[in-house]
PDB file of N, CA and C in Angstrom:
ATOM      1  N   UNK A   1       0.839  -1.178   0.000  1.00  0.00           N
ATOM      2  CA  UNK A   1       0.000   0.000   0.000  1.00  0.00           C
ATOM      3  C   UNK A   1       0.883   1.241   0.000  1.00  0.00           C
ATOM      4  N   UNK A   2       0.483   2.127  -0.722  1.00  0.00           N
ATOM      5  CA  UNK A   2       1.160   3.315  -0.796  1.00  0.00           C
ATOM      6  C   UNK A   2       1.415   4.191   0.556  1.00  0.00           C
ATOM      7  N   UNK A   3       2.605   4.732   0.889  1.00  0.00           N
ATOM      8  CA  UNK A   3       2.466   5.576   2.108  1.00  0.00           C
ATOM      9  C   UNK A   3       1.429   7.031   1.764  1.00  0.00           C
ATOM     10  N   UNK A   4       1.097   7.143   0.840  1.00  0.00           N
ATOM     11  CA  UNK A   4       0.669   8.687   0.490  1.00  0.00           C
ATOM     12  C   UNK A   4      -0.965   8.340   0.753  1.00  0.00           C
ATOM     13  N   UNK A   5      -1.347   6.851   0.592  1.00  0.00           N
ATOM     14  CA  UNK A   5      -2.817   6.834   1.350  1.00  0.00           C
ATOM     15  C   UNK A   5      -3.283   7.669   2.966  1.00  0.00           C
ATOM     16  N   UNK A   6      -4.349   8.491   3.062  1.00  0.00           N
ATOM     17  CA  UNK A   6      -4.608   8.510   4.499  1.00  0.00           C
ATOM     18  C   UNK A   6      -5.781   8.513   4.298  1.00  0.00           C
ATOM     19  N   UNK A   7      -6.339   7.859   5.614  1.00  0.00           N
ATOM     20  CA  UNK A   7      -7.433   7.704   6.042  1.00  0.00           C
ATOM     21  C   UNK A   7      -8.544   8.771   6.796  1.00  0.00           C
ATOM     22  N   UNK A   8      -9.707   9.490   6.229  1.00  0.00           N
ATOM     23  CA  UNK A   8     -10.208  10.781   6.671  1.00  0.00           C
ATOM     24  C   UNK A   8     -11.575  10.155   7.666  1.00  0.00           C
ATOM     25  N   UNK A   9     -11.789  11.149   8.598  1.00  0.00           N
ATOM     26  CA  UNK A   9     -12.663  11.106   9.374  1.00  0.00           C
ATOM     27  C   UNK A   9     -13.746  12.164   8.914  1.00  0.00           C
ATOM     28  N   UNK A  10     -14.976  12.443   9.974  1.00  0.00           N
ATOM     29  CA  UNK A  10     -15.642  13.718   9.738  1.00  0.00           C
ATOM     30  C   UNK A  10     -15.091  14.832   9.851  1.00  0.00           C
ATOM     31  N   UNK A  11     -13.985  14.841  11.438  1.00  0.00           N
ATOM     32  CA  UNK A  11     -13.668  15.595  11.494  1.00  0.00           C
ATOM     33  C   UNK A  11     -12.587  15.841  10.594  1.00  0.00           C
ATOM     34  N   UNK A  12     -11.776  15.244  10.109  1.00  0.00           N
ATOM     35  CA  UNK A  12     -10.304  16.021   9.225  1.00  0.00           C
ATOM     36  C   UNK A  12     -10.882  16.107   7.604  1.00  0.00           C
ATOM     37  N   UNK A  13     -12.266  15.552   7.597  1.00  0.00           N
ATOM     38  CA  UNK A  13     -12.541  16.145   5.930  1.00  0.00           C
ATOM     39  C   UNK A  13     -12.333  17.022   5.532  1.00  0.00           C
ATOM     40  N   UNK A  14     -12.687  18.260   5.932  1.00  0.00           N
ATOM     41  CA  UNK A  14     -12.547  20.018   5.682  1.00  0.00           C
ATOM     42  C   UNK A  14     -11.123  20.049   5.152  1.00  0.00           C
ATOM     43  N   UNK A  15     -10.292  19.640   6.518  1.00  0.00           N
ATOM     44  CA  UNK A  15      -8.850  20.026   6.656  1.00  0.00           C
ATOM     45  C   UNK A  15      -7.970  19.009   5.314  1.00  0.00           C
ATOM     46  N   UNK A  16      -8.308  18.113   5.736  1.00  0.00           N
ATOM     47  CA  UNK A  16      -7.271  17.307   4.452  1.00  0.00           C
ATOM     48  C   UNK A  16      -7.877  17.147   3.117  1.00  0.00           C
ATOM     49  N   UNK A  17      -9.321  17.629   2.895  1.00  0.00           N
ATOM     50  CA  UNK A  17     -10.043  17.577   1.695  1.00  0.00           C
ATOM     51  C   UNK A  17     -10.175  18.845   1.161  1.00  0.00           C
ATOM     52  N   UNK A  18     -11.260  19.760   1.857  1.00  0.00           N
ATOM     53  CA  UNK A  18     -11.337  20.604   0.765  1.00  0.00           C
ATOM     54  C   UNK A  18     -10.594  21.151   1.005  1.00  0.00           C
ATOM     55  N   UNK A  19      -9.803  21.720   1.716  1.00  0.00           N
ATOM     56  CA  UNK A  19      -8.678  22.830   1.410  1.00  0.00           C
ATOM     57  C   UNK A  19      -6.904  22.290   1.399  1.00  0.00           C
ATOM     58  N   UNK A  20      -7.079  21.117   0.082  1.00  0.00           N
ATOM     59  CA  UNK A  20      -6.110  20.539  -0.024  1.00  0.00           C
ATOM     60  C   UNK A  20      -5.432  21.804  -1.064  1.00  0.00           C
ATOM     61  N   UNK A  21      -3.954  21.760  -1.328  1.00  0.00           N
ATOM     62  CA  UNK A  21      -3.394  22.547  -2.523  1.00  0.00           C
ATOM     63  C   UNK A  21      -3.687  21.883  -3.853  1.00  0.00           C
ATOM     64  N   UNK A  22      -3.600  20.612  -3.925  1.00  0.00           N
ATOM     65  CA  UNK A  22      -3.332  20.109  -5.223  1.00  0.00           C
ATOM     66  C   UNK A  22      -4.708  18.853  -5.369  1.00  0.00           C
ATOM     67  N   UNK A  23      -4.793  18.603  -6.437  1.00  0.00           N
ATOM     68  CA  UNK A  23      -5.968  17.686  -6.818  1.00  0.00           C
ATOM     69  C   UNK A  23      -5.251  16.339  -5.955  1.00  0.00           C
ATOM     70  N   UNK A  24      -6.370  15.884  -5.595  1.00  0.00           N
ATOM     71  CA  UNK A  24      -7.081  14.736  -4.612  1.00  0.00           C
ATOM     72  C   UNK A  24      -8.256  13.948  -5.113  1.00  0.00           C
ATOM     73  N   UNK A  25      -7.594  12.339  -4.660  1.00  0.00           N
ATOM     74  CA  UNK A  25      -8.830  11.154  -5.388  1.00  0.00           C
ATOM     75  C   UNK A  25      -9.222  11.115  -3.596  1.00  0.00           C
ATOM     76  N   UNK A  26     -10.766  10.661  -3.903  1.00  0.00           N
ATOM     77  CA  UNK A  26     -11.415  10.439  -2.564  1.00  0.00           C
ATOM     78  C   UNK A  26     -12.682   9.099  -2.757  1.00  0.00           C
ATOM     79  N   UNK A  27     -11.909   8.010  -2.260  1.00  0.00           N
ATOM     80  CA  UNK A  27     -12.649   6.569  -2.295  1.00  0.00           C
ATOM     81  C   UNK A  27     -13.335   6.556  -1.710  1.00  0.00           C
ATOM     82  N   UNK A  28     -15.020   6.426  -1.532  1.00  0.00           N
ATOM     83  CA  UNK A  28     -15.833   6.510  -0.640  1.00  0.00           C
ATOM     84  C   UNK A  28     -16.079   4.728  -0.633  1.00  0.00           C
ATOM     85  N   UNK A  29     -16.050   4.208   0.576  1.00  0.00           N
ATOM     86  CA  UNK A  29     -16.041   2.655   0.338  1.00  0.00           C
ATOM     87  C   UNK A  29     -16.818   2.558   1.931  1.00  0.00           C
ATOM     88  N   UNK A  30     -18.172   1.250   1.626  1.00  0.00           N
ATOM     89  CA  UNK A  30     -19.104   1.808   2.643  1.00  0.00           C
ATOM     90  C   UNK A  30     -19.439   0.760   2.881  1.00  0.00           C
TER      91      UNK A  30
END
């Protein structure tokens, strides 16, 4: 597995999602 995977919560969505600098893939797996 890649080290550059992380794993988001509710709370760190904001922070590590939308106000990332650069384009971001986001796996929703449920």
């Amino acid at each position: 597995m890649s080290d550059k995977i992380i794993h988001l919560t509710d709370s760190s969505f904001e922070a590590d999602v939308l106000k990332a600098e650069g384009p971001i893939l986001v796996d929703f797996l449920g």
